[in-house]
PDB file of N, CA and C in Angstrom:
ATOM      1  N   UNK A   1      15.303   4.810 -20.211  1.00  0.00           N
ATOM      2  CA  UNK A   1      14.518   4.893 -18.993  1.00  0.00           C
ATOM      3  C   UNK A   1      15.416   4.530 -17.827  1.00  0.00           C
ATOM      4  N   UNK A   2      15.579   5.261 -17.165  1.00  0.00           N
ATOM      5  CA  UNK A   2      16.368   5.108 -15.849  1.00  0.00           C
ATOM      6  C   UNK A   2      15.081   5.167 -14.142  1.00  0.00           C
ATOM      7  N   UNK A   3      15.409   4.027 -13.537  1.00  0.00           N
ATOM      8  CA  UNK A   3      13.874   4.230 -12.657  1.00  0.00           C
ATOM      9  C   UNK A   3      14.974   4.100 -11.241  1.00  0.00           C
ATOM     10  N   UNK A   4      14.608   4.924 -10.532  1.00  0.00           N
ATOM     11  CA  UNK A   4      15.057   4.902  -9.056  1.00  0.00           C
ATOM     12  C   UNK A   4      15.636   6.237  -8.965  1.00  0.00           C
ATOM     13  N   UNK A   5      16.011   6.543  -7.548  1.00  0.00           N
ATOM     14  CA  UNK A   5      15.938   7.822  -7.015  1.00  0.00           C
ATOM     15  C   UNK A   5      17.531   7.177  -6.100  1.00  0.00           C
ATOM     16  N   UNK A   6      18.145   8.354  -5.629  1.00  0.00           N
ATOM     17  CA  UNK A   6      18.990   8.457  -5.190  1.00  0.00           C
ATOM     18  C   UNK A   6      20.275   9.511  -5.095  1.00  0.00           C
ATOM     19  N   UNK A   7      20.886   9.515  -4.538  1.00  0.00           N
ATOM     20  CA  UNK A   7      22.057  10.486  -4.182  1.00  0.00           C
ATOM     21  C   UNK A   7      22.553  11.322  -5.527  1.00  0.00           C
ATOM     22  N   UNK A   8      23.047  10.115  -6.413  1.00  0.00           N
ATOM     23  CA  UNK A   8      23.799  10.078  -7.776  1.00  0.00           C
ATOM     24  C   UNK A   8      22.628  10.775  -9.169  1.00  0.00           C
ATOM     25  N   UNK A   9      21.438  10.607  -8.459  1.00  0.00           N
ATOM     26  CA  UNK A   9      20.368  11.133  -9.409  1.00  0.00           C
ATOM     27  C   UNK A   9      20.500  12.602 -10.422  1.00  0.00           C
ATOM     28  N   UNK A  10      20.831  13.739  -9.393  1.00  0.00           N
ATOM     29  CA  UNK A  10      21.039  14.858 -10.153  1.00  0.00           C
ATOM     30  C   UNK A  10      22.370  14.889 -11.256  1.00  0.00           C
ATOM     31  N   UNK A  11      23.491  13.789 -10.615  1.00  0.00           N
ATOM     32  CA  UNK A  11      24.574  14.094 -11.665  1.00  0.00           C
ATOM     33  C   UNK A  11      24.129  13.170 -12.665  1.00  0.00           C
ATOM     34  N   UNK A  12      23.354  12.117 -12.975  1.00  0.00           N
ATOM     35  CA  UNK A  12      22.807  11.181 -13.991  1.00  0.00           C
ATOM     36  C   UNK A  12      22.265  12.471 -14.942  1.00  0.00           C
ATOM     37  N   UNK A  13      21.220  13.548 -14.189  1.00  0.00           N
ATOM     38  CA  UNK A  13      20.631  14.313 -14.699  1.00  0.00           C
ATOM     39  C   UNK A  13      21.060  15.478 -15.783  1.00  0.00           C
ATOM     40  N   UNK A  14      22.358  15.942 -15.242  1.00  0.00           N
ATOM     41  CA  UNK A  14      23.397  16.381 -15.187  1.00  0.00           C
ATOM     42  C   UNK A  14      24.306  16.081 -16.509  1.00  0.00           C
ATOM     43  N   UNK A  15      24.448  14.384 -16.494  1.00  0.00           N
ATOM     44  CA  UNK A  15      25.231  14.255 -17.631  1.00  0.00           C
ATOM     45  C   UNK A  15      24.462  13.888 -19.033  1.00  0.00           C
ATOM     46  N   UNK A  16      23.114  13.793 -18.727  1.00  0.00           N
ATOM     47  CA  UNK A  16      22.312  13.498 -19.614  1.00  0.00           C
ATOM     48  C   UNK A  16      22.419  14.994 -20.706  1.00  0.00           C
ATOM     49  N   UNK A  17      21.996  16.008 -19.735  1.00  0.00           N
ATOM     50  CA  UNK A  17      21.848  17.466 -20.539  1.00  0.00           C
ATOM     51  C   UNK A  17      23.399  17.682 -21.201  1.00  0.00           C
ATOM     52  N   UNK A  18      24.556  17.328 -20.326  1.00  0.00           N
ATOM     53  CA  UNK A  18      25.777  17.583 -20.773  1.00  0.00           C
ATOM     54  C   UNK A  18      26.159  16.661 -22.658  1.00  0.00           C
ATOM     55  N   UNK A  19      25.596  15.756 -22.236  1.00  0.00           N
ATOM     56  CA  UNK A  19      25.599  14.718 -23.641  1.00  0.00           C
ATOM     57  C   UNK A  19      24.416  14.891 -24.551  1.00  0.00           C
ATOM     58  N   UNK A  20      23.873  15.964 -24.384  1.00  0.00           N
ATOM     59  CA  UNK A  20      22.859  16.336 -25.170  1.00  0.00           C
ATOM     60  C   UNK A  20      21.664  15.131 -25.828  1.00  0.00           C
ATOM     61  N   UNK A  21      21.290  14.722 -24.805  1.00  0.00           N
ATOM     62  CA  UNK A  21      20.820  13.729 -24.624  1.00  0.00           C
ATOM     63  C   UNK A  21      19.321  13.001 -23.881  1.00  0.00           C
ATOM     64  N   UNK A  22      19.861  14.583 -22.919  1.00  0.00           N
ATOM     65  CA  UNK A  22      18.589  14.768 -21.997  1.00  0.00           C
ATOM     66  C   UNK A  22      16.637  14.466 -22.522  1.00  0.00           C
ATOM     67  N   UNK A  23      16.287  14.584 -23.889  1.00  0.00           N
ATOM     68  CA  UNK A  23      15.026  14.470 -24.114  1.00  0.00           C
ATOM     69  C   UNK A  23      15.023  13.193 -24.392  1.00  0.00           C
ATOM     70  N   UNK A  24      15.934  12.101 -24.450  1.00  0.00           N
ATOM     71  CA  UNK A  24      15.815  11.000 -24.865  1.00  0.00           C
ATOM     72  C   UNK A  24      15.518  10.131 -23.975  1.00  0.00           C
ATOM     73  N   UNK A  25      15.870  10.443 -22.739  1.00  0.00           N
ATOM     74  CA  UNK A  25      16.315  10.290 -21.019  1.00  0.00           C
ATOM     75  C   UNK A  25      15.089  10.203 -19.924  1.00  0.00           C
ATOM     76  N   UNK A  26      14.239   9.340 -20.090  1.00  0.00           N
ATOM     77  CA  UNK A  26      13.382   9.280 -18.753  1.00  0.00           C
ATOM     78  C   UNK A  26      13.990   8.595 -17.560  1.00  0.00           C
ATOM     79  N   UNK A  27      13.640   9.550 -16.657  1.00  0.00           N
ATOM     80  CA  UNK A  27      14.256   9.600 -15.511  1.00  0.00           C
ATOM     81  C   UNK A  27      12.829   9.392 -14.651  1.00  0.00           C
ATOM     82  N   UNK A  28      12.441   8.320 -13.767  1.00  0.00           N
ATOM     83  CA  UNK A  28      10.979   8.120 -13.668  1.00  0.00           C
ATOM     84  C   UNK A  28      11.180   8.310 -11.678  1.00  0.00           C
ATOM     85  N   UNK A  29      12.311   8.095 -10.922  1.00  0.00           N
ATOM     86  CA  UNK A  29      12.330   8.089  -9.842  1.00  0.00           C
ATOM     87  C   UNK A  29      12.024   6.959  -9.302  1.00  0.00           C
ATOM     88  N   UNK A  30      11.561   6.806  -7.867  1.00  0.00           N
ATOM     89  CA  UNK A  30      11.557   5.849  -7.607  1.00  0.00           C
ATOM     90  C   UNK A  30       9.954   4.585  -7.607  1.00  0.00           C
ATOM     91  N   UNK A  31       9.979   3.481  -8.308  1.00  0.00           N
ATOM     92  CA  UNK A  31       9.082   2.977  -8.617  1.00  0.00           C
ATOM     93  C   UNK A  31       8.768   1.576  -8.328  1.00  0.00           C
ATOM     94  N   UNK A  32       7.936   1.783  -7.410  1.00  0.00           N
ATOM     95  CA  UNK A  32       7.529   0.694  -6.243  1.00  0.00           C
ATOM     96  C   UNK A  32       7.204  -0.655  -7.176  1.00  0.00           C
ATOM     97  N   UNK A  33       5.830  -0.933  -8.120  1.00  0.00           N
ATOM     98  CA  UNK A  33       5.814  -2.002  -8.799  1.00  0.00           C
ATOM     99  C   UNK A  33       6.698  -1.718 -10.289  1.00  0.00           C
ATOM    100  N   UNK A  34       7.667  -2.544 -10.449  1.00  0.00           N
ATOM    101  CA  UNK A  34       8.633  -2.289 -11.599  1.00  0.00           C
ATOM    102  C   UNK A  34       8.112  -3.454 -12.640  1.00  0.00           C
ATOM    103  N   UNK A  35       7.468  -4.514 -12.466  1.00  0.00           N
ATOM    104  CA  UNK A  35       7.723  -5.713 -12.828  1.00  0.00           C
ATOM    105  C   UNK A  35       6.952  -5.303 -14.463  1.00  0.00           C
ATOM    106  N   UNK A  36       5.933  -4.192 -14.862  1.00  0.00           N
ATOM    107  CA  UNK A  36       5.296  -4.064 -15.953  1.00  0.00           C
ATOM    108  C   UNK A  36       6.789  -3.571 -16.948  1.00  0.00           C
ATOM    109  N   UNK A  37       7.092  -2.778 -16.331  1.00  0.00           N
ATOM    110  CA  UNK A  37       8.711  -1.957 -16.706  1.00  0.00           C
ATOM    111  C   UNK A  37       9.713  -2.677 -17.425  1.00  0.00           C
ATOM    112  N   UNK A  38       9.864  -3.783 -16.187  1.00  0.00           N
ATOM    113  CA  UNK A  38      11.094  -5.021 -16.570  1.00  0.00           C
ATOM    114  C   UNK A  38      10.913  -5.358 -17.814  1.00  0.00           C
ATOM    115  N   UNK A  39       9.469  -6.008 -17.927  1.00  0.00           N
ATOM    116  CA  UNK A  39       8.744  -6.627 -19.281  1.00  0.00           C
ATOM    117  C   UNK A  39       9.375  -6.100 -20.584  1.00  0.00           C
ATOM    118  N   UNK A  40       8.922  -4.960 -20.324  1.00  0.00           N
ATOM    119  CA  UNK A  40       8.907  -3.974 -21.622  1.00  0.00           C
ATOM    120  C   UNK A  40      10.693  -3.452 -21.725  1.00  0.00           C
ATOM    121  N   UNK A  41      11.468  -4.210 -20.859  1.00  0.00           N
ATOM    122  CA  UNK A  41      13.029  -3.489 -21.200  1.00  0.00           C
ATOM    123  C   UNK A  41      13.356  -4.663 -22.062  1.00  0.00           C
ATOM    124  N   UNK A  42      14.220  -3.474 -22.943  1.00  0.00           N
ATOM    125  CA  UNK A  42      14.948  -4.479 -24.213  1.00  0.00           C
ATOM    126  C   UNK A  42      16.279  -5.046 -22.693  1.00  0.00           C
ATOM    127  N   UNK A  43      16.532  -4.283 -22.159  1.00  0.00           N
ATOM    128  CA  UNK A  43      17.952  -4.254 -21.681  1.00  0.00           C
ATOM    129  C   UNK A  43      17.996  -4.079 -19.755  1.00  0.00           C
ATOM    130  N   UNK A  44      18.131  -5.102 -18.567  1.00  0.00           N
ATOM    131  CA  UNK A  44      18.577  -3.877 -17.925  1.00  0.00           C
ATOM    132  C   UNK A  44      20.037  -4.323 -17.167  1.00  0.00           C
ATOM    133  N   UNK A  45      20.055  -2.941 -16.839  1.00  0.00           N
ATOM    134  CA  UNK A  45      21.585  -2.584 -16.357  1.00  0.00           C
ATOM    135  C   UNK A  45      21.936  -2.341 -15.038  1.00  0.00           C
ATOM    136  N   UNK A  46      22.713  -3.129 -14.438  1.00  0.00           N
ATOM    137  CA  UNK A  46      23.094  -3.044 -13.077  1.00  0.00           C
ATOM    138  C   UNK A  46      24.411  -2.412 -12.737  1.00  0.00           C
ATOM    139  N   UNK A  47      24.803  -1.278 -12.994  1.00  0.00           N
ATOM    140  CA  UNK A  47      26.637  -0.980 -12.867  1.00  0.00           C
ATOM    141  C   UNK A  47      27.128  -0.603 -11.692  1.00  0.00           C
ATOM    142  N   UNK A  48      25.885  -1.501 -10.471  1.00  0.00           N
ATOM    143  CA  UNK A  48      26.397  -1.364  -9.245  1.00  0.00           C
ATOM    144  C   UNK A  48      27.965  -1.934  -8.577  1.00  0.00           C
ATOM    145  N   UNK A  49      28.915  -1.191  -8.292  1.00  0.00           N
ATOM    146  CA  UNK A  49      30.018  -2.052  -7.858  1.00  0.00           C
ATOM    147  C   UNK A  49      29.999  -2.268  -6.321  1.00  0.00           C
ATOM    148  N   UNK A  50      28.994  -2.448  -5.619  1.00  0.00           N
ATOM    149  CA  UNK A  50      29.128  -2.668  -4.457  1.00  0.00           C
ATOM    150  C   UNK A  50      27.788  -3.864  -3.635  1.00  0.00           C
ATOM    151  N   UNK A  51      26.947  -3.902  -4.805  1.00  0.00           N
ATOM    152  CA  UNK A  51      25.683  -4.848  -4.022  1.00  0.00           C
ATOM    153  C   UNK A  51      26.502  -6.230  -4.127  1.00  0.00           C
ATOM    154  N   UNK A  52      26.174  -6.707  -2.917  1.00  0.00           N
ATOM    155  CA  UNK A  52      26.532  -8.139  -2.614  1.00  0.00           C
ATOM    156  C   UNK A  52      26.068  -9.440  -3.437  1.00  0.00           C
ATOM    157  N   UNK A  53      24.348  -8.969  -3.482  1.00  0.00           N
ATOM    158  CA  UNK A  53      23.716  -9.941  -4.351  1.00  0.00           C
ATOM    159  C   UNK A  53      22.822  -9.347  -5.004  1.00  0.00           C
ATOM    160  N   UNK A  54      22.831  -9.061  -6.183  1.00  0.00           N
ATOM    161  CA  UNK A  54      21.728  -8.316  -7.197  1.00  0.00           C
ATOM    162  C   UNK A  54      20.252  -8.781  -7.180  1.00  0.00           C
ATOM    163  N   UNK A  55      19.686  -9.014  -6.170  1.00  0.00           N
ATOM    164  CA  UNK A  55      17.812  -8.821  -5.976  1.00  0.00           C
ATOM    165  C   UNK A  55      17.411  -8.438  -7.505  1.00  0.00           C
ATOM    166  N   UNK A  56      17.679  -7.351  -7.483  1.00  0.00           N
ATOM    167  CA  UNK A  56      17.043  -6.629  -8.887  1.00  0.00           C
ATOM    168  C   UNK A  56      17.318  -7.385 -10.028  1.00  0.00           C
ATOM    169  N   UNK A  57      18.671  -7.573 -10.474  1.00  0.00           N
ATOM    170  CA  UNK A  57      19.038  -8.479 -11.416  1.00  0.00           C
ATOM    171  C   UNK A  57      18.528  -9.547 -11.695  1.00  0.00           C
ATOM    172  N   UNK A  58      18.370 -10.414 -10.367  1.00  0.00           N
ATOM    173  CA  UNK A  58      16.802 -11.463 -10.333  1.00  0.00           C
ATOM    174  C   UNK A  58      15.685 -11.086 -11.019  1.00  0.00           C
ATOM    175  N   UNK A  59      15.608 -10.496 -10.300  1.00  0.00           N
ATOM    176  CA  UNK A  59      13.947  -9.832 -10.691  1.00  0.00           C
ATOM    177  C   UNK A  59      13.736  -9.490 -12.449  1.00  0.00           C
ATOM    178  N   UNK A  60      14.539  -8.693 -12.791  1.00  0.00           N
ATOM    179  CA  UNK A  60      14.864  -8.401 -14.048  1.00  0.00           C
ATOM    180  C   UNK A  60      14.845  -9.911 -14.991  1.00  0.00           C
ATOM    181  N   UNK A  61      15.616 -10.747 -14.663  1.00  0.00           N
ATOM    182  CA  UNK A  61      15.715 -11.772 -15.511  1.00  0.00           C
ATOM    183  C   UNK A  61      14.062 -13.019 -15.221  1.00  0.00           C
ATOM    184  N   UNK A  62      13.607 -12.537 -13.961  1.00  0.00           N
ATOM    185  CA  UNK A  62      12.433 -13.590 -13.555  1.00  0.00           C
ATOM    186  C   UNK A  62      11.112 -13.003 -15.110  1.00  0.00           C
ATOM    187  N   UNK A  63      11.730 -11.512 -15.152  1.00  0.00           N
ATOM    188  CA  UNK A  63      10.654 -10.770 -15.910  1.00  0.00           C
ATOM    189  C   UNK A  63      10.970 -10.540 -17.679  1.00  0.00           C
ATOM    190  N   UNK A  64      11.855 -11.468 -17.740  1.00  0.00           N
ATOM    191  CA  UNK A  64      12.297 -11.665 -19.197  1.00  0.00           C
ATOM    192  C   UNK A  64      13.295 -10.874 -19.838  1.00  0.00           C
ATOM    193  N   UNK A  65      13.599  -9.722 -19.014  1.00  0.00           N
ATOM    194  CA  UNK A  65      14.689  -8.843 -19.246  1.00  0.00           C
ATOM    195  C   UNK A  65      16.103  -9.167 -19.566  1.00  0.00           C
ATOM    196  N   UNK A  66      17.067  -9.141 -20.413  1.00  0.00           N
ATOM    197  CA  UNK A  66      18.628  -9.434 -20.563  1.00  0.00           C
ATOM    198  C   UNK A  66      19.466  -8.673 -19.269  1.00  0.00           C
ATOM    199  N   UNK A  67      20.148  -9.253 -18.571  1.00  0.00           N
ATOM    200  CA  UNK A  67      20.539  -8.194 -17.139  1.00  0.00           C
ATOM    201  C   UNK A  67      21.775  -7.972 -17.909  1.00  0.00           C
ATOM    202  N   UNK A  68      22.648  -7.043 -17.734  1.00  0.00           N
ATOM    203  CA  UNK A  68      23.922  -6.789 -17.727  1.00  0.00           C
ATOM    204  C   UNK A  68      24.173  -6.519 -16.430  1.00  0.00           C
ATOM    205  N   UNK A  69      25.396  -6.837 -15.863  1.00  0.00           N
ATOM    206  CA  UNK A  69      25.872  -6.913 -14.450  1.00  0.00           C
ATOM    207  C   UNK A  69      27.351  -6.208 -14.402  1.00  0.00           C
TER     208      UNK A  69
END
């Protein structure tokens, strides 16, 4: 499950079908209350190299989630 929208979206999309991979792949866009989401992630993943301070990563771990950073 990949949730958010952005620039990089179509090539995510892109490499999903390329890795044959694509039906495995929810791609949900962008999603205002996440916190039911967080719950239910075994995993989440931040492979941002440019946020200053990971908000989300918070959030993720406030909601029981394992962050990778």
């Amino acid at each position: 499950v990949l949730v958010g929208d952005g620039p990089q979206r179509p090539d995510a999309e892109e490499e999903a079908r390329a890795l044959g991979i694509a039906e495995h792949v929810r791609f949900l866009g962008k999603v205002d209350a996440v916190a039911d989401l967080l719950r239910a992630a075994d995993l989440f993943l931040l492979p941002s190299t440019s946020e200053s301070f990971g908000l989300s990563a918070l959030e993720a771990m406030a909601c029981g989630a394992p962050v990778v950073a």
